[in-house]
Every structure is written in structure tokens, then in C-alpha cells.
PDB file of N, CA and C in Angstrom:
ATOM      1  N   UNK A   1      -6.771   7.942  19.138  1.00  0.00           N
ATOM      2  CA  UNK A   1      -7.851   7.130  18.634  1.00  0.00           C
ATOM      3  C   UNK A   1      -7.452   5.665  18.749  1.00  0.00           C
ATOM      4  N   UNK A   2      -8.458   5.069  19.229  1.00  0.00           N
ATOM      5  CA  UNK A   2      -7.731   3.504  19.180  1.00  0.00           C
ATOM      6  C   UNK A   2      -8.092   2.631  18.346  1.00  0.00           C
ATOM      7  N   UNK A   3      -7.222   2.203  17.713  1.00  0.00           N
ATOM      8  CA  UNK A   3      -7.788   1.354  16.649  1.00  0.00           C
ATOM      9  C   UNK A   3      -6.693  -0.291  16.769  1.00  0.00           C
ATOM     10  N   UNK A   4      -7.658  -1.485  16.578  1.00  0.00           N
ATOM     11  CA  UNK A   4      -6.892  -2.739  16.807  1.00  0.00           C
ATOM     12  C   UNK A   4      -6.236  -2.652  15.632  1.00  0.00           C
ATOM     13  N   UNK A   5      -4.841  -3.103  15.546  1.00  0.00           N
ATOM     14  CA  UNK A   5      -3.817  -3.610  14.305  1.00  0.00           C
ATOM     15  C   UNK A   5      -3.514  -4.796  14.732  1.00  0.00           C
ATOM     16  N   UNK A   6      -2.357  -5.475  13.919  1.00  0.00           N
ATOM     17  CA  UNK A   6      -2.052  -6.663  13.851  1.00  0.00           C
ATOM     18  C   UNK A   6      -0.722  -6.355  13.712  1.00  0.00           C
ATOM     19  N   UNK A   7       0.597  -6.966  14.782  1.00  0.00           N
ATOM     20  CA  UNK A   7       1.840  -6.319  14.543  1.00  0.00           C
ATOM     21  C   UNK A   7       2.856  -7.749  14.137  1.00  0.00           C
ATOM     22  N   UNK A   8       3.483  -7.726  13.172  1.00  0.00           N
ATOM     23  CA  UNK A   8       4.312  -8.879  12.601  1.00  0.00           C
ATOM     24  C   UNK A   8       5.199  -8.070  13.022  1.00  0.00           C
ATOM     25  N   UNK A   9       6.226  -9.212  13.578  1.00  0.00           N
ATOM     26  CA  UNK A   9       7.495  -8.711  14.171  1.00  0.00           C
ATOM     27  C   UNK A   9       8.972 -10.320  14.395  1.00  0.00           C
ATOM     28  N   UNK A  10       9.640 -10.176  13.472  1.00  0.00           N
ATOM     29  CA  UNK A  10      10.842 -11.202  14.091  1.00  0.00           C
ATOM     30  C   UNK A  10       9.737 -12.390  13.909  1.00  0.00           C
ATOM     31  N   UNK A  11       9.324 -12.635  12.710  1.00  0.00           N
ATOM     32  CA  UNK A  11       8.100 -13.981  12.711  1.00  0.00           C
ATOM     33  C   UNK A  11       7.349 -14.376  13.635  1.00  0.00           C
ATOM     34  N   UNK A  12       6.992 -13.451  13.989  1.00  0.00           N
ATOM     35  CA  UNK A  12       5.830 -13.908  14.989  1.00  0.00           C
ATOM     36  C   UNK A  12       4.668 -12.523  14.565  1.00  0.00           C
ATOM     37  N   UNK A  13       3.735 -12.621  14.882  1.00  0.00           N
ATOM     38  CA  UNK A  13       2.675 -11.956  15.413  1.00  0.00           C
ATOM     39  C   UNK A  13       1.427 -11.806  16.389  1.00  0.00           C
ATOM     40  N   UNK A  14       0.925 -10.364  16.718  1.00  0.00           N
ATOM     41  CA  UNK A  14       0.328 -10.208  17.803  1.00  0.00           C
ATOM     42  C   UNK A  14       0.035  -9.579  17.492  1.00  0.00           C
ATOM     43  N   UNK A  15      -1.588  -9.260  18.385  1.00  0.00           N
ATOM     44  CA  UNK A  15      -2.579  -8.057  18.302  1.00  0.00           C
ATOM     45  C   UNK A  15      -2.386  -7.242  19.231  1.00  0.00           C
ATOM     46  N   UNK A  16      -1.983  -5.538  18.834  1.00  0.00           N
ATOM     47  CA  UNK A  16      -2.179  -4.455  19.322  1.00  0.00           C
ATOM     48  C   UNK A  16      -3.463  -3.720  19.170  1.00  0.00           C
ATOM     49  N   UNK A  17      -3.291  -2.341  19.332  1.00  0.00           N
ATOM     50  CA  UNK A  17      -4.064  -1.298  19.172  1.00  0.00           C
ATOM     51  C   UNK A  17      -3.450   0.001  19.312  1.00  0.00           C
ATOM     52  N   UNK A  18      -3.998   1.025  18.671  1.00  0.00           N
ATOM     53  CA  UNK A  18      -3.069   1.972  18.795  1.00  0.00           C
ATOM     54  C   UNK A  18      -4.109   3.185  20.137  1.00  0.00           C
ATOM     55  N   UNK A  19      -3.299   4.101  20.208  1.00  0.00           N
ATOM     56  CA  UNK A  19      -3.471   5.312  21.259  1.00  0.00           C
ATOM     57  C   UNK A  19      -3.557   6.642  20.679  1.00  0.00           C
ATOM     58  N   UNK A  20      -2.865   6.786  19.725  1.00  0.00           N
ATOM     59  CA  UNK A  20      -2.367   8.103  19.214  1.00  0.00           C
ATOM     60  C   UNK A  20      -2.491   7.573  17.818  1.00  0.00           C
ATOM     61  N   UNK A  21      -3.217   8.167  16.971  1.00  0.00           N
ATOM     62  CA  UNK A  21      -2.653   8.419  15.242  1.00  0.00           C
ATOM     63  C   UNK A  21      -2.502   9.907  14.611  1.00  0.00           C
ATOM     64  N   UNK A  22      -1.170   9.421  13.718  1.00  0.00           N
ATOM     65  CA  UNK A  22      -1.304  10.737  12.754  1.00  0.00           C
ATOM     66  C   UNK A  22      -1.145   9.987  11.220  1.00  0.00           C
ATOM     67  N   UNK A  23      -1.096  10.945  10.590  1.00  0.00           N
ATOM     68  CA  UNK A  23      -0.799  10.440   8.903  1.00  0.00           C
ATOM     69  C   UNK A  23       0.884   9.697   9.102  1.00  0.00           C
ATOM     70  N   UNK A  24       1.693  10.072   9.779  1.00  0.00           N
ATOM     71  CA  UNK A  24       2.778   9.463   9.793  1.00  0.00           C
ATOM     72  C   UNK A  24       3.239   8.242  10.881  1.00  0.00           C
ATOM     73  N   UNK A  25       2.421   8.361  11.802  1.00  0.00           N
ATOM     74  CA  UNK A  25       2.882   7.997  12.637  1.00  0.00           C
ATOM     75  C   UNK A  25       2.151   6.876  13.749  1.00  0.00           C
ATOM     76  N   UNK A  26       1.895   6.437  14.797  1.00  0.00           N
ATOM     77  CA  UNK A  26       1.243   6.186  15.614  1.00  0.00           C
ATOM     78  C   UNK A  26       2.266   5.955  17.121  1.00  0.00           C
ATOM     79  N   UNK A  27       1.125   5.642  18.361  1.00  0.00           N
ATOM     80  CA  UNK A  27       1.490   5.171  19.515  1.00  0.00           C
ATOM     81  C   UNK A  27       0.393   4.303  20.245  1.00  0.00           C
ATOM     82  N   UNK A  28       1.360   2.533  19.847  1.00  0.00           N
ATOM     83  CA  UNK A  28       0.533   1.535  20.337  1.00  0.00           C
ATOM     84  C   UNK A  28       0.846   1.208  21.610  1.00  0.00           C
ATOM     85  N   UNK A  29      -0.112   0.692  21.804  1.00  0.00           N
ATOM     86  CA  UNK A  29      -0.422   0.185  23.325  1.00  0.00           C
ATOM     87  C   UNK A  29      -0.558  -1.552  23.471  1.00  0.00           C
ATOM     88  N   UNK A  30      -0.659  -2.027  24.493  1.00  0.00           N
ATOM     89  CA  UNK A  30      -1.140  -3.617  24.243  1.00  0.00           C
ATOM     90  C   UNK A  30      -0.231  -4.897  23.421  1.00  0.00           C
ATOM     91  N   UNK A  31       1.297  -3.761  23.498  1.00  0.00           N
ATOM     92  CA  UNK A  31       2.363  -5.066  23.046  1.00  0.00           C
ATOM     93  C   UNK A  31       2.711  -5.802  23.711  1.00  0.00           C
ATOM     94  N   UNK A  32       3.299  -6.879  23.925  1.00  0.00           N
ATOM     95  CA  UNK A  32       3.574  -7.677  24.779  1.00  0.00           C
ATOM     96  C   UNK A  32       5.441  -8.330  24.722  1.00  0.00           C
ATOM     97  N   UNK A  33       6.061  -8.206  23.392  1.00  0.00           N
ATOM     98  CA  UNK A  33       7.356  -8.434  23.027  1.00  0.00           C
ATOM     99  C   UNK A  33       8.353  -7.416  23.229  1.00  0.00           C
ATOM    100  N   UNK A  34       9.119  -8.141  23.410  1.00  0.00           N
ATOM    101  CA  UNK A  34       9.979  -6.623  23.801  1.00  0.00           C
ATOM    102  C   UNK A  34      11.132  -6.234  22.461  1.00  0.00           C
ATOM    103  N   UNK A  35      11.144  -5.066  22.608  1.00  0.00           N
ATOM    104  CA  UNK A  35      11.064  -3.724  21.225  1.00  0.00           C
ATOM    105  C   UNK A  35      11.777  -3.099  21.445  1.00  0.00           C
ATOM    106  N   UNK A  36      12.911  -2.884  20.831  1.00  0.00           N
ATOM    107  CA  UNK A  36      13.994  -1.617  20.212  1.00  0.00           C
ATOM    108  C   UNK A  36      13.658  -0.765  19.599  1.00  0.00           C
ATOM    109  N   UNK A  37      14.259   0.800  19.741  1.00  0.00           N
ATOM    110  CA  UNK A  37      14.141   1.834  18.936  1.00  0.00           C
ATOM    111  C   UNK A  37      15.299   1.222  17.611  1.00  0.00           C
ATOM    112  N   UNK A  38      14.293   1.764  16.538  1.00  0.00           N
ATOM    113  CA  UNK A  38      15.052   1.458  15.127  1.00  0.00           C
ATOM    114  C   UNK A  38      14.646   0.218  14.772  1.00  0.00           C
ATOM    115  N   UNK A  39      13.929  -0.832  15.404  1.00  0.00           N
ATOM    116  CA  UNK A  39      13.265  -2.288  14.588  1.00  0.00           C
ATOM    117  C   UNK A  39      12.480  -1.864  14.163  1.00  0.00           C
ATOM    118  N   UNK A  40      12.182  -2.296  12.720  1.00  0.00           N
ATOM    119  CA  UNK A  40      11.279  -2.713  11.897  1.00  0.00           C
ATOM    120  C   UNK A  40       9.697  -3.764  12.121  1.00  0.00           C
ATOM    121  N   UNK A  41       8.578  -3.068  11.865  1.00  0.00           N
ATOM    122  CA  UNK A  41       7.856  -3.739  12.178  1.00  0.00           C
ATOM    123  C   UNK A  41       6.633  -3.531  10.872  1.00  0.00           C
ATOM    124  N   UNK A  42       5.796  -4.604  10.666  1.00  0.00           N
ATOM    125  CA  UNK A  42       4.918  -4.435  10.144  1.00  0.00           C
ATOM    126  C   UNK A  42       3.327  -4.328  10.770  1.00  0.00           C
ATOM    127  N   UNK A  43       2.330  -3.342  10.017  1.00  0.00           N
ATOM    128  CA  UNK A  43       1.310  -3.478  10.737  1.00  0.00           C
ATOM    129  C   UNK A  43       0.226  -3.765   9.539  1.00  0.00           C
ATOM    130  N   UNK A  44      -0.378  -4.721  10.689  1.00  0.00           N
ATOM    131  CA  UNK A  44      -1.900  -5.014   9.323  1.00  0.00           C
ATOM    132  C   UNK A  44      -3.088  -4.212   9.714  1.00  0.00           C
ATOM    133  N   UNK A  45      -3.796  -3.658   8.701  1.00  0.00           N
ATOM    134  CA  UNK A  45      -5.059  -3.087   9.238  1.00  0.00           C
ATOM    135  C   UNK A  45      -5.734  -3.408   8.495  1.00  0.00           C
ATOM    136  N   UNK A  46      -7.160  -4.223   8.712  1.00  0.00           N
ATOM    137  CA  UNK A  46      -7.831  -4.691   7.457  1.00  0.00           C
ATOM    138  C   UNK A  46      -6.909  -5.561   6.581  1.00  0.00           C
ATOM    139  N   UNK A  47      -7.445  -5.164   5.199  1.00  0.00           N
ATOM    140  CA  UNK A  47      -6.309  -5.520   4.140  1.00  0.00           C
ATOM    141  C   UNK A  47      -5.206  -5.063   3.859  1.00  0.00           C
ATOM    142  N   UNK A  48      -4.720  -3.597   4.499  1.00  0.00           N
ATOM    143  CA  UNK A  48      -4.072  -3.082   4.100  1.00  0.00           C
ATOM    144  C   UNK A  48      -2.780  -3.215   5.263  1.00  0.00           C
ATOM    145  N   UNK A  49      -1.395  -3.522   4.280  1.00  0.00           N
ATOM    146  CA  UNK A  49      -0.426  -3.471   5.794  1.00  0.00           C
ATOM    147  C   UNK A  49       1.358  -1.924   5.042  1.00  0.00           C
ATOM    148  N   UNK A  50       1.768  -2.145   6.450  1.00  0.00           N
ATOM    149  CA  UNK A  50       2.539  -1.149   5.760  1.00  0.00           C
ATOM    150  C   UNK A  50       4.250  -1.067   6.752  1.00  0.00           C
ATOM    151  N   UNK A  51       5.261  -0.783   6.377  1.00  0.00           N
ATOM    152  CA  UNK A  51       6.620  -0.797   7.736  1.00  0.00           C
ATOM    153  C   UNK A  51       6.384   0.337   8.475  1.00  0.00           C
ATOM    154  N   UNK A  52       6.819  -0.228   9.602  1.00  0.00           N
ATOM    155  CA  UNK A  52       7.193   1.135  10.644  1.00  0.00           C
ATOM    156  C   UNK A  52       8.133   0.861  11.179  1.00  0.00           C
ATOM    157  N   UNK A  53       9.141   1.854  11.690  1.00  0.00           N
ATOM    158  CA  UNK A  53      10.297   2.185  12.708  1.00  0.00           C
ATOM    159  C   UNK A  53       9.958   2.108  13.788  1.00  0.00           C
ATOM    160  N   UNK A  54      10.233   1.397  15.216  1.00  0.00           N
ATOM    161  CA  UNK A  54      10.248   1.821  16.104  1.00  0.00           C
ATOM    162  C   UNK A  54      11.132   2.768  16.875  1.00  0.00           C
ATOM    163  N   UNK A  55      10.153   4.471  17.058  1.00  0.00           N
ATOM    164  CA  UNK A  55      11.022   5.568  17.394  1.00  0.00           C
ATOM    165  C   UNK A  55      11.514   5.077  19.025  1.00  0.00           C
ATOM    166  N   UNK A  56      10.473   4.941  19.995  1.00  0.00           N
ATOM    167  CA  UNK A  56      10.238   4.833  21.527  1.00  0.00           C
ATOM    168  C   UNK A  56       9.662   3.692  22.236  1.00  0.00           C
ATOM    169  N   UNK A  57      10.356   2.746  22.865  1.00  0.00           N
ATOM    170  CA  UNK A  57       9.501   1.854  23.365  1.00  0.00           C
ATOM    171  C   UNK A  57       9.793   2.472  25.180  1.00  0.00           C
ATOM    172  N   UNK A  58       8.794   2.041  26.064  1.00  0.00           N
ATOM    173  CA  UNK A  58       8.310   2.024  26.856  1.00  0.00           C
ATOM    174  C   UNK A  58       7.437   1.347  27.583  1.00  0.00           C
ATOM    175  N   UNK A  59       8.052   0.641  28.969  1.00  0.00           N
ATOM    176  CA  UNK A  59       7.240  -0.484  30.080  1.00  0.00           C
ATOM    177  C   UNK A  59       6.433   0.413  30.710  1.00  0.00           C
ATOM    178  N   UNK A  60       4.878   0.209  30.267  1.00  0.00           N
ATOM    179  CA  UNK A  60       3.675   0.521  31.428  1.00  0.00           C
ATOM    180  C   UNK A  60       3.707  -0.079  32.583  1.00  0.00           C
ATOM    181  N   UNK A  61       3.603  -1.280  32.434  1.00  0.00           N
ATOM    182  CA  UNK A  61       3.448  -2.076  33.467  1.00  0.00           C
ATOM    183  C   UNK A  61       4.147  -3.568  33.377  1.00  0.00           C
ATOM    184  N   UNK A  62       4.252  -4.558  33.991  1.00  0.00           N
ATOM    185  CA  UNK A  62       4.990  -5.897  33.912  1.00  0.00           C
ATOM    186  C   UNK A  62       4.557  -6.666  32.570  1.00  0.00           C
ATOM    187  N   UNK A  63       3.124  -6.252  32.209  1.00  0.00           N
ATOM    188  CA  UNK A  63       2.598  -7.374  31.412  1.00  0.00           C
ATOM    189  C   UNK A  63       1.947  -6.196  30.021  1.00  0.00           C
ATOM    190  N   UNK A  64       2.448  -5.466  29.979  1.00  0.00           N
ATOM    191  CA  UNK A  64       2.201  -4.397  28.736  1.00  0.00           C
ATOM    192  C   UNK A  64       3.489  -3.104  28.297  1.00  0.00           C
ATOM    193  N   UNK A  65       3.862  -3.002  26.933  1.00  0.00           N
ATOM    194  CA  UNK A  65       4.335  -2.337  25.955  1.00  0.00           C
ATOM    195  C   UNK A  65       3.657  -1.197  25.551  1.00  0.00           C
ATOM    196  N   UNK A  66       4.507   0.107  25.450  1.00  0.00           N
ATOM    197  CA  UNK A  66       3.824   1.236  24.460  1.00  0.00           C
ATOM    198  C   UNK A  66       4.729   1.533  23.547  1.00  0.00           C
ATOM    199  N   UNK A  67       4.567   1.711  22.322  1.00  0.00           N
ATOM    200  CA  UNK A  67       5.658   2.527  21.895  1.00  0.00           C
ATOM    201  C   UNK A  67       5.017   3.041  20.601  1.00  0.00           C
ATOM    202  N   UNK A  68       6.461   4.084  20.074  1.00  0.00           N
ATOM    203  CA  UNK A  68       5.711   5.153  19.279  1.00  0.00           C
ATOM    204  C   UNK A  68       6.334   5.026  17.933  1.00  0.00           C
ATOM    205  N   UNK A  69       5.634   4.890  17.050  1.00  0.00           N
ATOM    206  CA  UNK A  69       5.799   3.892  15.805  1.00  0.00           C
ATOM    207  C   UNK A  69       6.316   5.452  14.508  1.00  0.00           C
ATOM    208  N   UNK A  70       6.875   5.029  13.522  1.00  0.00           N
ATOM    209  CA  UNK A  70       7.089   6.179  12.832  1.00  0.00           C
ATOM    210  C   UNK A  70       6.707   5.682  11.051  1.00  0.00           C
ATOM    211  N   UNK A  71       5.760   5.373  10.071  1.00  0.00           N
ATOM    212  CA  UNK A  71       5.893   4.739   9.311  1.00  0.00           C
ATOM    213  C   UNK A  71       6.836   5.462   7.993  1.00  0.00           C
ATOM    214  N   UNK A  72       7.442   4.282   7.786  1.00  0.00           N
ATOM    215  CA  UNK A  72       8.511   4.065   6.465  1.00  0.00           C
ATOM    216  C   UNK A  72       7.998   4.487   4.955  1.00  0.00           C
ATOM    217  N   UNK A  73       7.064   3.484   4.860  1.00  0.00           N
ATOM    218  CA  UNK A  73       5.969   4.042   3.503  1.00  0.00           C
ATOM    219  C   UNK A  73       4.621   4.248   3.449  1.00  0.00           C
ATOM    220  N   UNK A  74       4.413   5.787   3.711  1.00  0.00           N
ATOM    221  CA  UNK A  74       3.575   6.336   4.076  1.00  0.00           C
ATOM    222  C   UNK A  74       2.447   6.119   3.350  1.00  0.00           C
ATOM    223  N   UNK A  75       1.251   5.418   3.614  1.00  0.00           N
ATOM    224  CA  UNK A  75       0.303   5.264   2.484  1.00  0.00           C
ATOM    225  C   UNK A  75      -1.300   6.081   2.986  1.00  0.00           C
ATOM    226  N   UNK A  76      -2.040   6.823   2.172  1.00  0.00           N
ATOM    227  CA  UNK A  76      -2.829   7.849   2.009  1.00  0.00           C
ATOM    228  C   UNK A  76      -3.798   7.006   2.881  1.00  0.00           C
ATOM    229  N   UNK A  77      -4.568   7.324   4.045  1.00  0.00           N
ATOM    230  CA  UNK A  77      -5.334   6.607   4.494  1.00  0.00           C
ATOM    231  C   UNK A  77      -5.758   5.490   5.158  1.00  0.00           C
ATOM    232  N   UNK A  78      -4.183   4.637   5.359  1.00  0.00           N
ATOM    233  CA  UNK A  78      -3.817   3.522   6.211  1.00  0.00           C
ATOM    234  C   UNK A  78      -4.635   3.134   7.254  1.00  0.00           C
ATOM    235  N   UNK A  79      -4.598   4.385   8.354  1.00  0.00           N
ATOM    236  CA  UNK A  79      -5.509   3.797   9.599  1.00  0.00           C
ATOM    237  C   UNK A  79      -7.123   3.568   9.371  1.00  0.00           C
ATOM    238  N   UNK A  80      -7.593   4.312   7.826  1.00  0.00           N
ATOM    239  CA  UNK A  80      -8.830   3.970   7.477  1.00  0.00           C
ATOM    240  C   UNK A  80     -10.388   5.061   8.072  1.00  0.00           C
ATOM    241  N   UNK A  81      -9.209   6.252   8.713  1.00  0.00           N
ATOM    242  CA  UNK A  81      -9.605   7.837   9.285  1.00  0.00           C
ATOM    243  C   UNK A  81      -9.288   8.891   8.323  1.00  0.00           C
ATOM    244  N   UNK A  82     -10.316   9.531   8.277  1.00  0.00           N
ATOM    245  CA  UNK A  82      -9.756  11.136   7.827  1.00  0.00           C
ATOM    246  C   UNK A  82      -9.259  12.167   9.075  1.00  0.00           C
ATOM    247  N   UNK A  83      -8.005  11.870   8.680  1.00  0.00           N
ATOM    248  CA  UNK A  83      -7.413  12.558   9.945  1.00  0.00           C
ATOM    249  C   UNK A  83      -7.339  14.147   9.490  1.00  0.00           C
ATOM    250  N   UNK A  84      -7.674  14.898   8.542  1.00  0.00           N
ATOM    251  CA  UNK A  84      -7.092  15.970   7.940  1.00  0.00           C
ATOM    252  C   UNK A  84      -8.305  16.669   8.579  1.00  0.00           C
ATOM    253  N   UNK A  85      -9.621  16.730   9.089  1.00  0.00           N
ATOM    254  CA  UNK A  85     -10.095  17.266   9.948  1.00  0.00           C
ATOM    255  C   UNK A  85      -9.882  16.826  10.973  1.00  0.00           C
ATOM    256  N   UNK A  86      -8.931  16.500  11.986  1.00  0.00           N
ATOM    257  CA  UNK A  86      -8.231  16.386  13.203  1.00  0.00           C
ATOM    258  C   UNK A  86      -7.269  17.407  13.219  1.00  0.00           C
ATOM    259  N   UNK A  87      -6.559  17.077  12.144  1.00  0.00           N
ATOM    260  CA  UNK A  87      -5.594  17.685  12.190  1.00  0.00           C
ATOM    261  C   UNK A  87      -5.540  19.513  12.016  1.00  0.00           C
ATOM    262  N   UNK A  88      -6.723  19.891  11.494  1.00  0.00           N
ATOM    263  CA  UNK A  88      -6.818  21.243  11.369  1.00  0.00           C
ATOM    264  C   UNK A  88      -7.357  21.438  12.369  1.00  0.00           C
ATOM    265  N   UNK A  89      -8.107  21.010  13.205  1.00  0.00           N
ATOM    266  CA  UNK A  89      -8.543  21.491  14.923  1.00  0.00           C
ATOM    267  C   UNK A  89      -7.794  21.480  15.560  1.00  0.00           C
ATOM    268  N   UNK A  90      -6.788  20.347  15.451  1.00  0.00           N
ATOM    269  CA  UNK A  90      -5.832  20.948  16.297  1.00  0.00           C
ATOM    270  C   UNK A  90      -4.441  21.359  16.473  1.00  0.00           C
ATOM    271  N   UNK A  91      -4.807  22.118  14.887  1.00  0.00           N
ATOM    272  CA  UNK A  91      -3.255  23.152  14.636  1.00  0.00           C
ATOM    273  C   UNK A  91      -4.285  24.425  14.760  1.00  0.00           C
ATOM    274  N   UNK A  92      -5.742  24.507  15.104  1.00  0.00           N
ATOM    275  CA  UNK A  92      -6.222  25.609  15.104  1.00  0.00           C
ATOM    276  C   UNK A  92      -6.393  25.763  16.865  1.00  0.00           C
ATOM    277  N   UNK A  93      -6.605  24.661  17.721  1.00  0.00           N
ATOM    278  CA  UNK A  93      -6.335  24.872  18.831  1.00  0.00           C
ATOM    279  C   UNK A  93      -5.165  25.277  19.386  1.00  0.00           C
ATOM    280  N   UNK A  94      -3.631  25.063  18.605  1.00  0.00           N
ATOM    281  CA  UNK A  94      -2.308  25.587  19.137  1.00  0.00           C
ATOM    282  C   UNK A  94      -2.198  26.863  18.583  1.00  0.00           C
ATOM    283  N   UNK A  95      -3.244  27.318  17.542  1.00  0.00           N
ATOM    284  CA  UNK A  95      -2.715  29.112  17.488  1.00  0.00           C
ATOM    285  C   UNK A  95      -4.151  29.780  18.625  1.00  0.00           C
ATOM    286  N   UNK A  96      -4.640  29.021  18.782  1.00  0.00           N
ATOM    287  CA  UNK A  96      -5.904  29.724  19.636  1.00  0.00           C
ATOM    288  C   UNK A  96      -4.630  29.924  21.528  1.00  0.00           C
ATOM    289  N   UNK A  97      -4.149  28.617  21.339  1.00  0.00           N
ATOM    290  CA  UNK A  97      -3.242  28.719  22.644  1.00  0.00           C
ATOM    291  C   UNK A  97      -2.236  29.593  22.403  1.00  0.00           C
ATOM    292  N   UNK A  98      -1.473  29.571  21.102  1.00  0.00           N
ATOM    293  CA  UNK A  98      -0.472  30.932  21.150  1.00  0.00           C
ATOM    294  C   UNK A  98      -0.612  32.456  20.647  1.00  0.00           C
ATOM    295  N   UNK A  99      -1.830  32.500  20.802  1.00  0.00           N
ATOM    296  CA  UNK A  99      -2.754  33.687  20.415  1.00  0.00           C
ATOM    297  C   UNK A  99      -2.888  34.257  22.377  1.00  0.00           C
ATOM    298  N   UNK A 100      -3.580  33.124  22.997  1.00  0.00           N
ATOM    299  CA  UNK A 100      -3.692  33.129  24.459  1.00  0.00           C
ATOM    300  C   UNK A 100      -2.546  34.191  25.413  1.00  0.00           C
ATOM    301  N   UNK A 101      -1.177  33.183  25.083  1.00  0.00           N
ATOM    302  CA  UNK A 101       0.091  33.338  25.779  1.00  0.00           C
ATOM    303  C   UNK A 101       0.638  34.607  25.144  1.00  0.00           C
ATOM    304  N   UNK A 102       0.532  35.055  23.949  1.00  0.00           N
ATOM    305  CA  UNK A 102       0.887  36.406  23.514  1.00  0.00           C
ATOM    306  C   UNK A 102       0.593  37.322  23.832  1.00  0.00           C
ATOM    307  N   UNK A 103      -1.066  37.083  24.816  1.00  0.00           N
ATOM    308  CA  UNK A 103      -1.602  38.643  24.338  1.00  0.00           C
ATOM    309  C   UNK A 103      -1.652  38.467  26.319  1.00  0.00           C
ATOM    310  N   UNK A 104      -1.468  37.369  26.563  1.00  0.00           N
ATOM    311  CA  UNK A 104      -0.910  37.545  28.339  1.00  0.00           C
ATOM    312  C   UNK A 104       0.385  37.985  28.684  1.00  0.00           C
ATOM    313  N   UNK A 105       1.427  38.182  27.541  1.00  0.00           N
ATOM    314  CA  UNK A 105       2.867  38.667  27.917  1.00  0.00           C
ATOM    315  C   UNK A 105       3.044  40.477  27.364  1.00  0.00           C
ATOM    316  N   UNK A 106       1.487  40.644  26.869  1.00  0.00           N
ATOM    317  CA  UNK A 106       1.497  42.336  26.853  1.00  0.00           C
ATOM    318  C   UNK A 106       0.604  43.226  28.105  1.00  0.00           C
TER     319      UNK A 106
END
């Protein structure tokens, strides 16, 4: 899902967006600084901001950043989604797939 944030980092800041959300976690796109696994970063959304770890960074291209964020203090609703119907479709799509692969190995 993409959603624009605001990433404070080493006193500076810049506008991302993310690619991927979960309740814990995300993977932004549209960074431009360059990023270590294990820095600390903050993200603003709206009013609300919160730390994250950087787990994975990764060069798309010359002039863009991805990486995959892990947050520190997890707060109920951050990205401002109810992800908890996401999230049951698609832990119900991975038993529909290992329901699939089981009954193809009899």
C-alpha cells in the first residue's frame, strides 16, 4: 500500500512513501540518502510519528532508495489502515496455497 511519510534522519528530512505495510513493519521507496541496516529513523504520518530500525537497504536505481523498515515502538494504527482485514486474507490465502501443495503431493 503506498502511503507518503515524512522520514527524519541524521537532522535532516525527506519525503518518502511506503510499498509494503504491516502492523510492524514497512518497505519504503523514494529515499534518496544513503542508509544502513540498524540506523534509526523516524517517521511522520499525519500527526502521528514513531522509530524504526533499518532492517535492509537497497539501490533501485542511481537516483532512488528502498528499504525495509522494522518499527521500535509499535503504535496501534500508525499507518492510519486497518490492516487486520489484510491480514486475515492473506494468512487465509497461504493456507488456501498450503491446502493446494498438500493435496498435490498425495
Amino acid at each position: 500500500m503506498v502511503l507518503p511519510v515524512k522520514v527524519s534522519m541524521f537532522g535532516s528530512t525527506q519525503f518518502a512513501h511506503t510499498l509494503d505495510i504491516t502492523a510492524s513493519g514497512a518497505r519504503l521507496g523514494s529515499l534518496h540518502s544513503e542508509l544502513k541496516p540498524g540506523e534509526i529513523i523516524v517517521l511522520h504520518r499525519g500527526a502521528k510519528k514513531a522509530k524504526f530500525r533499518i532492517s535492509w537497504v537497497q539501490q533501485v536505481n542511481p537516483k532512488e532508495i528502498q528499504a525495509g523498515i522494522e518499527a521500535l515502538e509499535p503504535r496501534e494504527n500508525f499507518w492510519g489502515v486497518d490492516l487486520t482485514a489484510e491480514e486475515r486474507e492473506e494468512k487465509k490465502n497461504v493456507e488456501m496455497l498450503m491446502t493446494l501443495l498438500s493435496e498435490t503431493k498425495t
